[in-house]
Protein backbone atom coordinates (compact mmCIF):
# COMPACT_ATOMS: atom_id res chain seq x y z
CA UNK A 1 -47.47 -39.87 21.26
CA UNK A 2 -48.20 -37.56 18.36
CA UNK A 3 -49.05 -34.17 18.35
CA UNK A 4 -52.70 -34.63 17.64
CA UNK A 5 -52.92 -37.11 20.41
CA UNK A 6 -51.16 -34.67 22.86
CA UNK A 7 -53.79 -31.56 21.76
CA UNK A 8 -56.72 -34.16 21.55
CA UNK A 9 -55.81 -34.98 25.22
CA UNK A 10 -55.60 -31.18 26.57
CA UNK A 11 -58.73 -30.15 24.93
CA UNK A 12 -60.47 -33.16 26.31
CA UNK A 13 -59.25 -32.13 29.76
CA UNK A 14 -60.11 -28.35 29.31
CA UNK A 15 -63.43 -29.18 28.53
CA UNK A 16 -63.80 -32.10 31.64
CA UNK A 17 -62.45 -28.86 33.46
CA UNK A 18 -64.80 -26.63 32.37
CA UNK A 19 -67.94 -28.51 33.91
CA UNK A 20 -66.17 -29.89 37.07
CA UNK A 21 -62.66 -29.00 38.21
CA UNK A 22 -61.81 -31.93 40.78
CA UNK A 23 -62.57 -34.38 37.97
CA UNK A 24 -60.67 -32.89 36.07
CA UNK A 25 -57.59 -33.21 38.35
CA UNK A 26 -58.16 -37.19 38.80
CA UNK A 27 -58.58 -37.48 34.95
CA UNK A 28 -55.12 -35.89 34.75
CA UNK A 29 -53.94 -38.01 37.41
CA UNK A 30 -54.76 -41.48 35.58
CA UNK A 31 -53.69 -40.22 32.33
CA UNK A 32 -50.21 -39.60 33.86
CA UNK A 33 -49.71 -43.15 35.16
CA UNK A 34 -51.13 -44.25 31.96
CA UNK A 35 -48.98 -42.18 29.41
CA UNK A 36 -46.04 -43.51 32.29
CA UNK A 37 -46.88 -46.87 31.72
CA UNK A 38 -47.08 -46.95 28.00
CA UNK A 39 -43.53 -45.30 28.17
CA UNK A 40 -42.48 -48.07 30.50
CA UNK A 41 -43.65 -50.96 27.97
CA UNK A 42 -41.47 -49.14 25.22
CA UNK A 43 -38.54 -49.29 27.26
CA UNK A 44 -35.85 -52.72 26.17
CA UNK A 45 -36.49 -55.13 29.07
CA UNK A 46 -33.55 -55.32 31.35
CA UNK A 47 -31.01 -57.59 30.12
CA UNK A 48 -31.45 -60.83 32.86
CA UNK A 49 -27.93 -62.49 33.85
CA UNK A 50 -27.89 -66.29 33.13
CA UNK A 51 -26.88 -68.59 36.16
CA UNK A 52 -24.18 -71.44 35.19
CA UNK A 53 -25.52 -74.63 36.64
């Protein structure tokens, strides 16, 4: 993520905060396992060991 996308983010949420603060909370919530997924896809796949047969 870029800088813009990480102060586009917390302005978004500090405005969804201003007008309710429990949505707020879950919107922060999903856009934690979301910015852990993306992170997760990025990652090199685990290296699988080949079976001799």
């Amino acid at each position: 993520m870029t800088v813009l996308e990480v102060l586009f983010i917390l302005v978004a949420l500090a405005g969804v905060a201003m007008w309710s603060l429990p949505a707020a909370l879950i919107l922060t919530g999903v856009l934690g396992v979301v910015a852990v997924e993306r992170r997760q896809a990025e990652a090199a796949p685990p290296k699988r060991k080949e079976t001799a047969e």
